[in-house]
Protein backbone atom coordinates (compact mmCIF):
# COMPACT_ATOMS: atom_id res chain seq x y z
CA UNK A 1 26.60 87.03 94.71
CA UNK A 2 28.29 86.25 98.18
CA UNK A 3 28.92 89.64 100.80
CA UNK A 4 30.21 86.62 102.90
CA UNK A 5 33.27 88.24 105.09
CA UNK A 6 32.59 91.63 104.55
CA UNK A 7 31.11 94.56 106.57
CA UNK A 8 28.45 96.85 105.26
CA UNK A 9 26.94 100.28 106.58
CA UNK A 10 23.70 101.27 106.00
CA UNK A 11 22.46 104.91 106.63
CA UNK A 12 19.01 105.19 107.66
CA UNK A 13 19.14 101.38 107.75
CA UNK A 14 15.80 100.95 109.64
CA UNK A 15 13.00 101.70 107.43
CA UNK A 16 11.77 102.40 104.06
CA UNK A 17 14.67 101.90 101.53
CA UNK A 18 17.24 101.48 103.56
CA UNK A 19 15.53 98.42 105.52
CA UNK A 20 15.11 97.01 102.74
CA UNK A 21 19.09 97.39 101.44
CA UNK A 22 20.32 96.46 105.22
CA UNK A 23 18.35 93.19 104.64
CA UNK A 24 19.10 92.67 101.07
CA UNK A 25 22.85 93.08 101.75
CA UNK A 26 22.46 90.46 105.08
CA UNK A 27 20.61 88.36 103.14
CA UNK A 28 24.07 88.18 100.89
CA UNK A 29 26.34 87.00 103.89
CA UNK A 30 26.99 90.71 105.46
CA UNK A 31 27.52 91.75 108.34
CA UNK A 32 25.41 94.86 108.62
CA UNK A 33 25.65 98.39 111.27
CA UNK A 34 21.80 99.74 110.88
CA UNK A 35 22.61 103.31 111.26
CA UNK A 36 19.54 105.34 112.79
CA UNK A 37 18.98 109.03 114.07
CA UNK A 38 15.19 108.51 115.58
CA UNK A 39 13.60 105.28 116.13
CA UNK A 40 16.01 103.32 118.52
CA UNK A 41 13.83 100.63 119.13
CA UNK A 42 12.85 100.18 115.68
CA UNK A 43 16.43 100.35 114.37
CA UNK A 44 17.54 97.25 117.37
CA UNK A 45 14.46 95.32 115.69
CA UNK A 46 15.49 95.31 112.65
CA UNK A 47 19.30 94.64 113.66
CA UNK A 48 17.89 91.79 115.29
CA UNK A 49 15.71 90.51 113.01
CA UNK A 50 19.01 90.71 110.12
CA UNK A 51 20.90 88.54 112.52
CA UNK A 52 18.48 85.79 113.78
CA UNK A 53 16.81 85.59 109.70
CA UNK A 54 20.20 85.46 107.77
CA UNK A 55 23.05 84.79 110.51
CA UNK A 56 24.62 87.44 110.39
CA UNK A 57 26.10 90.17 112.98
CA UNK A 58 24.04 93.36 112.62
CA UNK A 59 23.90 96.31 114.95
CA UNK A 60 22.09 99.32 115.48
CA UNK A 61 24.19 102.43 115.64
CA UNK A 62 22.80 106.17 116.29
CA UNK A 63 24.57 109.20 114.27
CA UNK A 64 23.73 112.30 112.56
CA UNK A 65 24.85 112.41 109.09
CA UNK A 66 24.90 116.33 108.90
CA UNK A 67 27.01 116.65 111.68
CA UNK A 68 30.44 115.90 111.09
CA UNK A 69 31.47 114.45 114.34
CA UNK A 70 28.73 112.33 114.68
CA UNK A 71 29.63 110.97 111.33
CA UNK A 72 32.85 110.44 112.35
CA UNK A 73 31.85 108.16 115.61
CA UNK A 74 29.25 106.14 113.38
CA UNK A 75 32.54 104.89 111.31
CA UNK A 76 34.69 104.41 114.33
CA UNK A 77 31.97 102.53 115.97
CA UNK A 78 31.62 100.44 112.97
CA UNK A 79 35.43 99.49 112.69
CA UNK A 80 35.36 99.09 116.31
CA UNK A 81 32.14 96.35 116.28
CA UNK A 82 33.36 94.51 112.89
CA UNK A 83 36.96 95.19 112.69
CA UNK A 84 36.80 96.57 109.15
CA UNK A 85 34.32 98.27 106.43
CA UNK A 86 33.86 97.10 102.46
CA UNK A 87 30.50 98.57 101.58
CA UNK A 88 28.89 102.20 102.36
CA UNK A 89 25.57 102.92 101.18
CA UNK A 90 24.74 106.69 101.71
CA UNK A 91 20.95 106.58 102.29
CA UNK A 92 19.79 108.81 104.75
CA UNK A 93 17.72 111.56 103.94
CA UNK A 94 14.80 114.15 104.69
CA UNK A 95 12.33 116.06 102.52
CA UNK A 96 11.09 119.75 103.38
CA UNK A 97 9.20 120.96 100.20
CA UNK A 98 7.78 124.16 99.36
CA UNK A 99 8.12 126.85 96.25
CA UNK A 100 11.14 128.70 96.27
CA UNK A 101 8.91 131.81 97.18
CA UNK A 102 7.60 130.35 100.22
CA UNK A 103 10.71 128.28 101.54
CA UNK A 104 12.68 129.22 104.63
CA UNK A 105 16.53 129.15 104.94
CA UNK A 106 16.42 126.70 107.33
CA UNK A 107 14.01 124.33 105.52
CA UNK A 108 16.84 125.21 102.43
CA UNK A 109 19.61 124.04 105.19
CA UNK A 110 18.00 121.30 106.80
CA UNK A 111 18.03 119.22 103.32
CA UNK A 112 21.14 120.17 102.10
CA UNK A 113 22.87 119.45 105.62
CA UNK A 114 21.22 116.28 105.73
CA UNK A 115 20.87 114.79 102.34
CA UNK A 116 24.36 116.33 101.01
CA UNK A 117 26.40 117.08 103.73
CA UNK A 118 25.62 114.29 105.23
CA UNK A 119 26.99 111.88 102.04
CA UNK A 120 30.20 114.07 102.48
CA UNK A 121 30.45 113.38 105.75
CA UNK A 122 30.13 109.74 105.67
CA UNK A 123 32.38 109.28 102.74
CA UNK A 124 35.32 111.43 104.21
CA UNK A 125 35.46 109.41 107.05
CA UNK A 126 34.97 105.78 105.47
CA UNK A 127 37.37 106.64 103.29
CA UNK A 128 40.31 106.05 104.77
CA UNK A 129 38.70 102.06 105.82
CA UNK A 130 37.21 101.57 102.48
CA UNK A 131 40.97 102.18 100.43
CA UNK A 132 42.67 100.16 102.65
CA UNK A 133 39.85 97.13 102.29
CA UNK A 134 40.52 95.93 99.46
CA UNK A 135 37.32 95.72 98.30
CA UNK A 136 35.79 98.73 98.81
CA UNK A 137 32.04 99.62 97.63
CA UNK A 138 30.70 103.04 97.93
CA UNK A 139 26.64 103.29 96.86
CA UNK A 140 24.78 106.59 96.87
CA UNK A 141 21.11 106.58 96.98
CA UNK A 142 20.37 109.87 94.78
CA UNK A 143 17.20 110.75 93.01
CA UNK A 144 15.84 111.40 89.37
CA UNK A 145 14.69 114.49 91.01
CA UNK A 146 18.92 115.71 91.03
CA UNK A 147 18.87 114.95 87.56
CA UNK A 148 15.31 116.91 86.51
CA UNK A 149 14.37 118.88 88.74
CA UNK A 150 11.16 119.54 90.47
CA UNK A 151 8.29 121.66 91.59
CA UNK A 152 8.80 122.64 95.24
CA UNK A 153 11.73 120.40 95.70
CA UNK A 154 14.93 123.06 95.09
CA UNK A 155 16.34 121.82 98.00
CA UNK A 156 15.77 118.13 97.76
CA UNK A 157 16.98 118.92 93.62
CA UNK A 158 20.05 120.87 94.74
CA UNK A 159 21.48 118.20 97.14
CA UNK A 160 21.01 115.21 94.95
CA UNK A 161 22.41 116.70 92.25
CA UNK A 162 25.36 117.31 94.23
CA UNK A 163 25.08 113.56 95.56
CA UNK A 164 25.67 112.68 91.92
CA UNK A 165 29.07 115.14 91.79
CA UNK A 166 30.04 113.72 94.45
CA UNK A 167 29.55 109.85 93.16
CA UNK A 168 31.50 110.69 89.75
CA UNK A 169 34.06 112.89 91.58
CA UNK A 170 34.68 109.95 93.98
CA UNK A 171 34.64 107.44 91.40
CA UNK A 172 37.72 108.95 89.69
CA UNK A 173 39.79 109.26 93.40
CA UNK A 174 39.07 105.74 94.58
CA UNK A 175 39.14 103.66 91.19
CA UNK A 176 42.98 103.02 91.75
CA UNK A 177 42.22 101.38 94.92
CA UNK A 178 39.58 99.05 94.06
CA UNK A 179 37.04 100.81 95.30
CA UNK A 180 33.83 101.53 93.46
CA UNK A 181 31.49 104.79 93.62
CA UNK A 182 28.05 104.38 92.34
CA UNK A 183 24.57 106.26 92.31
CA UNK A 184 21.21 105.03 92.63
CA UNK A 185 18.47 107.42 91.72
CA UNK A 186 15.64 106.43 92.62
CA UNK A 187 11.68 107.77 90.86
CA UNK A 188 8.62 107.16 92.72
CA UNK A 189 9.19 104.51 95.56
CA UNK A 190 6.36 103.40 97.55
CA UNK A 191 7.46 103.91 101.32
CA UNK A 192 5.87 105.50 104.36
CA UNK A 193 7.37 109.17 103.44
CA UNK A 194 5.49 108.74 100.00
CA UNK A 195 2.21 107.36 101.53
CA UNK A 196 1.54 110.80 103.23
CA UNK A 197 1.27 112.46 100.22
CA UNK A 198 -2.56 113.34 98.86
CA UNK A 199 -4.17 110.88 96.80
CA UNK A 200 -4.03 113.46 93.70
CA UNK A 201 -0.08 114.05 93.81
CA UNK A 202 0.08 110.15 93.81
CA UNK A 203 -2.65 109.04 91.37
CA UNK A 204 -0.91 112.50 89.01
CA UNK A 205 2.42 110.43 89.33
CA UNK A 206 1.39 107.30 88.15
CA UNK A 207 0.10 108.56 85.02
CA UNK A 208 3.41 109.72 84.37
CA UNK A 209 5.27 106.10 84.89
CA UNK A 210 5.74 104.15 81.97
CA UNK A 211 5.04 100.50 83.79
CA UNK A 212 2.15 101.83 85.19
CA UNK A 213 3.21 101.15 88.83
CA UNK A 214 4.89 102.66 91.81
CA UNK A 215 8.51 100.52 92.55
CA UNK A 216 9.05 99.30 96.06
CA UNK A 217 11.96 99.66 98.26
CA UNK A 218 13.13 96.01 96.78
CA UNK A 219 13.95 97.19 93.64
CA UNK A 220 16.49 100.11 95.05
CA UNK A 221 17.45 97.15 97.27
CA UNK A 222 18.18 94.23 94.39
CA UNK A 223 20.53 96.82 92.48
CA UNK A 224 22.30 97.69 95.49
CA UNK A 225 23.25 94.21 96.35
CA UNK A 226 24.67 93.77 92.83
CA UNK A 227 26.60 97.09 93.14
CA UNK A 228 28.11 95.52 95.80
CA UNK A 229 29.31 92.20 94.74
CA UNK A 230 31.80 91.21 92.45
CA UNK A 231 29.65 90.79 89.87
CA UNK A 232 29.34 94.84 90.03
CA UNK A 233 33.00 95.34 89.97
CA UNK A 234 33.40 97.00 86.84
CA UNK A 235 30.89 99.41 87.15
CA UNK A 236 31.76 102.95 88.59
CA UNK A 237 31.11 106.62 88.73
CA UNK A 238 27.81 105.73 87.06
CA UNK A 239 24.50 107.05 88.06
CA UNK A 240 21.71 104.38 87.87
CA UNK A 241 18.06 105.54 87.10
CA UNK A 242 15.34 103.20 88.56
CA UNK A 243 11.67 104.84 87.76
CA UNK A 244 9.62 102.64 86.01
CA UNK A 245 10.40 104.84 83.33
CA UNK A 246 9.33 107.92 85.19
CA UNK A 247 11.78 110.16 83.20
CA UNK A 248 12.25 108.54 79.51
């Protein structure tokens, strides 16, 4: 499953699940733009590390997804670095819990902006690059938590679900163009974001997943590599659940 040739951007490439897709897809022969919005120094590590380990040109680039400008530069510096773009994977996001009851408007906004918005604004703007590729690959990292809801997550819930409308929507406007839209939801994945949570929540989850084990950012990561090859060609406007059997 060669990327070999083509271009891929990561959002919030430089830790957690997205590290772990930037180096998966590097790994594969691409050459990878590590999008970040804190962490500068983190996010050149990591495009360093992507290019010395696999050979590959990587590069850290700062943008923020919610704001529609910004999202606009991050493609333009991406064409402008690689000379093209074939594969998109919409990862950035932010939680902000709390019952409906309790939650601000601005912890409401500050989700949706991020985690929904932000997937619109990426995608508008690659667009236009990813039709005219060729071989085009657009991957959404959702959640089963768009799909079933949750307890002090109406935010979070609201903008994945919309992620998914989005994917399927998308699907159907790029398919004559080659040009795949997928979803990845995700259940419980062990990354730092998940580690602050209270030993109950955690050890209260685990009961609940079928395999009997939290999944790791690899396993978002090994499905999102085969999204993006040829091998995933035929597959699109599907949304992919990967819980451990979370939600069966």
């Amino acid at each position: 499953m060669s990327l070999q040739g083509k271009v891929a951007l990561v959002t919030g490439g430089s830790t957690g699940i997205g590290k772990a897709i930037a180096t998966k897809l590097a790994s594969m022969g691409a050459d990878i733009v590590v999008n970040y919005f804190v962490g500068p120094e983190e996010a050149d590590l990591v495009a360093k590390e992507l290019s010395e380990t696999y050979k590959v040109k990587a590069k850290a680039l700062f943008a923020d997804v919610s704001n529609f400008e910004s999202a606009s530069k991050l493609i333009e510096e991406t064409i402008s670095h690689f000379g093209g773009l074939n594969i998109v994977v919409n990862n950035a996001g932010i939680t902000d819990d709390g019952l409906i009851m309790r939650m601000t408007e601005n912890q409401f906004d500050r989700v949706i902006n991020t985690n929904l918005k932000g997937v619109f604004n990426v995608s508008k703007h690659a667009a236009r690059p990813l039709l005219k590729s060729g071989f085009g690959r657009l991957i959404n990292i959702a959640s089963v938590i768009g799909e079933y809801g949750n307890v002090g997550q109406v935010n979070y819930a609201a903008a994945k679900a919309g992620v998914i409308g989005i994917t399927k929507t998308l699907a159907k406007e790029f398919a004559s163009r080659n040009v795949t839209v997928n979803a990845i939801a995700p259940g419980f994945i062990e990354t730092a974001m998940t580690k602050r949570l209270p030993e109950e929540v955690k050890s209260e989850m685990l009961k609940h997943i079928g395999l009997g084990r939290y999944g790791q950012p690899e396993d978002i990561a090994n499905l999102v590599g085969f999204l993006a090859s040829n091998e995933g060609g035929y597959i699109t406007g599907v949304v992919i659940d990967i819980d451990g059997g979370l939600v069966i």
